[in-house]
PDB file of N, CA and C in Angstrom:
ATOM      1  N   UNK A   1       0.846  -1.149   0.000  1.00  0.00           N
ATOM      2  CA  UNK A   1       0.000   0.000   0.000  1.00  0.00           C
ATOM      3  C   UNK A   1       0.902   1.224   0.000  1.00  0.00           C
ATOM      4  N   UNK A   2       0.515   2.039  -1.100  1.00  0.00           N
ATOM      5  CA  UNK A   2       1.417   3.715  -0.661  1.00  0.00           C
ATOM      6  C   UNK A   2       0.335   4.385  -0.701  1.00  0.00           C
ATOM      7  N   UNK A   3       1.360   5.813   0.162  1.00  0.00           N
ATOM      8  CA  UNK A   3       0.369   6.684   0.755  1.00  0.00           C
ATOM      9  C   UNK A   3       0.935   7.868   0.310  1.00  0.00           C
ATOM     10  N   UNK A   4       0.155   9.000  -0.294  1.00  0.00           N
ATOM     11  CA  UNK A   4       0.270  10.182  -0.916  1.00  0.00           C
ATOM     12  C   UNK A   4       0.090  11.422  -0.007  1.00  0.00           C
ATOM     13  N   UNK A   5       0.568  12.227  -0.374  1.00  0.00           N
ATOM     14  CA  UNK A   5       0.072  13.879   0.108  1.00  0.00           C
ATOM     15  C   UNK A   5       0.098  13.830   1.460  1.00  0.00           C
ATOM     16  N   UNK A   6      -0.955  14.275   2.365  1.00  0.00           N
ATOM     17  CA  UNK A   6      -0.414  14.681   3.724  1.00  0.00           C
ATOM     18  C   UNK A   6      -0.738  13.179   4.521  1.00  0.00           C
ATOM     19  N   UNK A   7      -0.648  11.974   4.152  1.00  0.00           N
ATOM     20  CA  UNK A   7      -1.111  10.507   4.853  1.00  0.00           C
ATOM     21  C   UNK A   7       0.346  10.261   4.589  1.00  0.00           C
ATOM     22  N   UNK A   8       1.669  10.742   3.588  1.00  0.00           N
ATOM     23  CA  UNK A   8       2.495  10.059   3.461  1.00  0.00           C
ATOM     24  C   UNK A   8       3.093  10.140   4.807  1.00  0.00           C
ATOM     25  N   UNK A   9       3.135  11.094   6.502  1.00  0.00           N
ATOM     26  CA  UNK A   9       4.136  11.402   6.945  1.00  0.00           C
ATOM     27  C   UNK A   9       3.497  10.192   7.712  1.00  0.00           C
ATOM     28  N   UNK A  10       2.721   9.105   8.151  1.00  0.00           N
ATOM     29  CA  UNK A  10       2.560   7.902   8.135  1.00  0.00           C
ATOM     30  C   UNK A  10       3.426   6.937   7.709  1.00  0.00           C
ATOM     31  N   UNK A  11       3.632   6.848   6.626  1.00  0.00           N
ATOM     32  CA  UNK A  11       4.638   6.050   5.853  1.00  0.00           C
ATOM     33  C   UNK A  11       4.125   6.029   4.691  1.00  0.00           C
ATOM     34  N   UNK A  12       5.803   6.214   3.111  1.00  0.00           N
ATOM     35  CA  UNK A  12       5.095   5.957   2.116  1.00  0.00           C
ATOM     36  C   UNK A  12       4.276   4.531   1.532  1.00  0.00           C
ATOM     37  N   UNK A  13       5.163   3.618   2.035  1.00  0.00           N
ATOM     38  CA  UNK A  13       4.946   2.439   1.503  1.00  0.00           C
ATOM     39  C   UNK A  13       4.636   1.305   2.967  1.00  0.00           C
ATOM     40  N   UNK A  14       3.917   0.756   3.051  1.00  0.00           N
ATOM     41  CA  UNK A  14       3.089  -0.420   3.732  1.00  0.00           C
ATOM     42  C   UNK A  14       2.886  -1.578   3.269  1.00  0.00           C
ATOM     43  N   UNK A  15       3.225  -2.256   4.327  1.00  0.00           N
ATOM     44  CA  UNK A  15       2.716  -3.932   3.831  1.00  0.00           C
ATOM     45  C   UNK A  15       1.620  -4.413   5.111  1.00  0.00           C
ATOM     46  N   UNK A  16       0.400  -4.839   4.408  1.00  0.00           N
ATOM     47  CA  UNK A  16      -0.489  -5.322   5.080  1.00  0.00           C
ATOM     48  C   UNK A  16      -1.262  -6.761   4.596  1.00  0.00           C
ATOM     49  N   UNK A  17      -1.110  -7.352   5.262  1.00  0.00           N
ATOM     50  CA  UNK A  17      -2.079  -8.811   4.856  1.00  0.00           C
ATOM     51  C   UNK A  17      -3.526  -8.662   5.120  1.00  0.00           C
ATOM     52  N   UNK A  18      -4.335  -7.506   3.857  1.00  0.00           N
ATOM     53  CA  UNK A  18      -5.446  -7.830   3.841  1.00  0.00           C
ATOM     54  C   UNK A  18      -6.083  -7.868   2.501  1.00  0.00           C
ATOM     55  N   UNK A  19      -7.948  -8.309   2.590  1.00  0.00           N
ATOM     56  CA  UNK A  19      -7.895  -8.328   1.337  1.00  0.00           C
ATOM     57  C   UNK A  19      -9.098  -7.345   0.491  1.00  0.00           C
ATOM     58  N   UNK A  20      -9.651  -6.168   1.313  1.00  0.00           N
ATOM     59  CA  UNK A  20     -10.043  -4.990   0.888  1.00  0.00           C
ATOM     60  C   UNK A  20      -9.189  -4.202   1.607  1.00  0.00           C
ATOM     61  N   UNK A  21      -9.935  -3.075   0.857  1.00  0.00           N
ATOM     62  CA  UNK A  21      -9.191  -1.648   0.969  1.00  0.00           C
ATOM     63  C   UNK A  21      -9.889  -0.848   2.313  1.00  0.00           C
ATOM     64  N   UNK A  22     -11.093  -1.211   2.518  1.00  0.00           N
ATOM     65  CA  UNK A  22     -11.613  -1.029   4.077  1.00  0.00           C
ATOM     66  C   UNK A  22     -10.750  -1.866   5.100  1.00  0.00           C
ATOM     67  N   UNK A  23     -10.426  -2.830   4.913  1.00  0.00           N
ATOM     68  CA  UNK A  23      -9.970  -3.321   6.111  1.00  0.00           C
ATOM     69  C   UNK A  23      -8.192  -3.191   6.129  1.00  0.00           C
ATOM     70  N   UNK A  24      -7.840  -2.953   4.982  1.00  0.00           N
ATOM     71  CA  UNK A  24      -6.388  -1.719   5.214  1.00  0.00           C
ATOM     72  C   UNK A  24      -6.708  -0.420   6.060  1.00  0.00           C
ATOM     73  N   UNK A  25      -8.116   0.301   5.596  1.00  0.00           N
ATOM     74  CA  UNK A  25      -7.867   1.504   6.639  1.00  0.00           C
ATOM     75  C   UNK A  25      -8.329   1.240   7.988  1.00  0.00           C
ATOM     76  N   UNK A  26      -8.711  -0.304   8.430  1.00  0.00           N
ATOM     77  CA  UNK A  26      -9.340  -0.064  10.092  1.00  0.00           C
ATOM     78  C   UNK A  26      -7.987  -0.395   9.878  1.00  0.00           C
ATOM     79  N   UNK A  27      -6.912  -1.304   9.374  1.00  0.00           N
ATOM     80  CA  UNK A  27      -5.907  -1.657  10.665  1.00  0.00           C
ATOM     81  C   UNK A  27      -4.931  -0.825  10.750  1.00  0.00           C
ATOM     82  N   UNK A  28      -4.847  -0.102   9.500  1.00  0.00           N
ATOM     83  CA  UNK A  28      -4.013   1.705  10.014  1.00  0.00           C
ATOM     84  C   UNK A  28      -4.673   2.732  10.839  1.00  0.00           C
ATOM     85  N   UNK A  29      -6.290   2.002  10.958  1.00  0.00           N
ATOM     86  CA  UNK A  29      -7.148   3.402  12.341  1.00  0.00           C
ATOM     87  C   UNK A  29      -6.186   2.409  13.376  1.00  0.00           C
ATOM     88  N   UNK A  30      -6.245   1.716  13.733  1.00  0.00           N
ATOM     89  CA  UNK A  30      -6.224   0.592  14.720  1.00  0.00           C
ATOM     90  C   UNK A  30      -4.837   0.869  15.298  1.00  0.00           C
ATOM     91  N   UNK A  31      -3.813   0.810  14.295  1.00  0.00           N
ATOM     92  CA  UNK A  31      -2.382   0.693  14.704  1.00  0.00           C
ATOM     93  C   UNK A  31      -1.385   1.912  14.183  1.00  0.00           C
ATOM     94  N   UNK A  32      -1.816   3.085  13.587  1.00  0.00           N
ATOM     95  CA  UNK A  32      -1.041   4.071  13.709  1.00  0.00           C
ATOM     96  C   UNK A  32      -1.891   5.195  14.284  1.00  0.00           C
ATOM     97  N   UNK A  33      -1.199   6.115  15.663  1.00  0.00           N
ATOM     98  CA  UNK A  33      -1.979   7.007  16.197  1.00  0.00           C
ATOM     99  C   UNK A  33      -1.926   7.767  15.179  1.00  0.00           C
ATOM    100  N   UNK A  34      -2.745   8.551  15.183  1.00  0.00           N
ATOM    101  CA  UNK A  34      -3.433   9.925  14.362  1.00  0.00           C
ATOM    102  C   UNK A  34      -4.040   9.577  12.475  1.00  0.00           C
ATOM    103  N   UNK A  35      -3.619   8.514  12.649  1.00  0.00           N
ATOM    104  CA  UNK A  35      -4.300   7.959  10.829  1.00  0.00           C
ATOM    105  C   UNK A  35      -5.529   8.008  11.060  1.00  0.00           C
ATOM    106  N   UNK A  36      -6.427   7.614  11.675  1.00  0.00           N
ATOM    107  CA  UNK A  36      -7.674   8.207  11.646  1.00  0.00           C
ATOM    108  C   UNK A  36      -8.124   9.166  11.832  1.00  0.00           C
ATOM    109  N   UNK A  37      -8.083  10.024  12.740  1.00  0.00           N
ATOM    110  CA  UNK A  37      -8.347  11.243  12.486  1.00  0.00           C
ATOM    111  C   UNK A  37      -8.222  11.623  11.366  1.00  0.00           C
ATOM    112  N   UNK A  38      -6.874  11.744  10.855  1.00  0.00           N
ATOM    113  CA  UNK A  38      -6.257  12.638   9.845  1.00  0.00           C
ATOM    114  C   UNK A  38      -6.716  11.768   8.470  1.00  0.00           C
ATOM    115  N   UNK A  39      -7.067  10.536   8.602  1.00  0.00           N
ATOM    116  CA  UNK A  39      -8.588  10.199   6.959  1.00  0.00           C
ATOM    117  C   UNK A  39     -10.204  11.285   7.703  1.00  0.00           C
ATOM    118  N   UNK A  40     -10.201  11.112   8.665  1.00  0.00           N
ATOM    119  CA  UNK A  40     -11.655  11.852   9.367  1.00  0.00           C
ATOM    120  C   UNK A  40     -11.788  13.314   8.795  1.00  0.00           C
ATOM    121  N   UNK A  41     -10.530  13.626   8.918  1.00  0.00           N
ATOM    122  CA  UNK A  41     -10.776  15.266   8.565  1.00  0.00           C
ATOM    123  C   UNK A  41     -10.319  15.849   6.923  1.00  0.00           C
ATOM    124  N   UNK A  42      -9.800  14.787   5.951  1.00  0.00           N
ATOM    125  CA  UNK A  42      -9.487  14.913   4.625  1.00  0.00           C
ATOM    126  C   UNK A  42     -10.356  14.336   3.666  1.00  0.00           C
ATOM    127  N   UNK A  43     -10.061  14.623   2.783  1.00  0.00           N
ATOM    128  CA  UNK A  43     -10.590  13.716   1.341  1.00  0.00           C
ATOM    129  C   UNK A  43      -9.529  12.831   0.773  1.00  0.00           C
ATOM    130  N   UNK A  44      -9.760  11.568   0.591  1.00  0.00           N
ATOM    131  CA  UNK A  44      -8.878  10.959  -0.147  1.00  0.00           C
ATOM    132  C   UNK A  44      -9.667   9.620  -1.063  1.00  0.00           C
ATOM    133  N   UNK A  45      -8.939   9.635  -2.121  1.00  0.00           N
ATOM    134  CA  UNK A  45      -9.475   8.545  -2.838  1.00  0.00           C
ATOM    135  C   UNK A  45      -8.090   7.023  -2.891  1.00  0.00           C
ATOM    136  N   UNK A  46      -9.161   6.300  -3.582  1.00  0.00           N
ATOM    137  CA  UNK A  46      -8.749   5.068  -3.357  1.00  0.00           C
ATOM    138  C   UNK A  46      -8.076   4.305  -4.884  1.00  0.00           C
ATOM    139  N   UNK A  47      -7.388   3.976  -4.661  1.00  0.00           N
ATOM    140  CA  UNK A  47      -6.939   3.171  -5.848  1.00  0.00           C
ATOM    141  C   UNK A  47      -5.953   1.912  -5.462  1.00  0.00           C
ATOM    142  N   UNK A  48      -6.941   1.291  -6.546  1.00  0.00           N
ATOM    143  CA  UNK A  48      -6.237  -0.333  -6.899  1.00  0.00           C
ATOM    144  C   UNK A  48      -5.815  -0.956  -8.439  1.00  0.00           C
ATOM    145  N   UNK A  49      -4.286  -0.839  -8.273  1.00  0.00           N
ATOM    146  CA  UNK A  49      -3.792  -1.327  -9.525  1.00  0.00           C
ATOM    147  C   UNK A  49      -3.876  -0.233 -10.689  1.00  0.00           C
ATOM    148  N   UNK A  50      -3.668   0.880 -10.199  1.00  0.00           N
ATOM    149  CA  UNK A  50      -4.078   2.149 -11.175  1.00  0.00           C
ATOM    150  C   UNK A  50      -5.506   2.869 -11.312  1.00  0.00           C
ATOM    151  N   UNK A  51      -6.705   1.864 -10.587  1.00  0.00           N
ATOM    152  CA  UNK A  51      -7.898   2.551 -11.067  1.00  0.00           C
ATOM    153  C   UNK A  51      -8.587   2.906  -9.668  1.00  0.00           C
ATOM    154  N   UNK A  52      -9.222   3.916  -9.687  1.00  0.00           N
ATOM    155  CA  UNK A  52     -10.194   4.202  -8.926  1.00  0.00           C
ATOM    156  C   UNK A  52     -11.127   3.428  -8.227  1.00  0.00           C
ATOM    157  N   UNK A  53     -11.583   3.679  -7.089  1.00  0.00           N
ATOM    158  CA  UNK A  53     -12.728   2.495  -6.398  1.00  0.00           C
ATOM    159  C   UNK A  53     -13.297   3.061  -6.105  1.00  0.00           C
TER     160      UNK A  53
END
């Protein structure tokens, strides 16, 4: 998983064993402080393999 714009100071690049894109963002709410909030208060879109979801 990479992460763009102001989610990158998180980390750019992630490895997670899951198999949607919802349950990548509970386990970054879950296990990095302030990643939720900071999806709570932005806009961001989603992409898989180049395309939009």
């Amino acid at each position: 998983m990479c992460l763009h714009g102001d989610l990158q100071r998180f980390g750019r690049r992630l490895s997670l064993y899951v198999n949607t894109a919802a349950e990548a963002i509970r386990a970054l709410s879950l296990q990095v402080p302030g990643f939720r909030r900071q999806m709570n208060e932005g806009w961001y879109q989603i992409r898989i393999a180049g395309y939009d979801t």
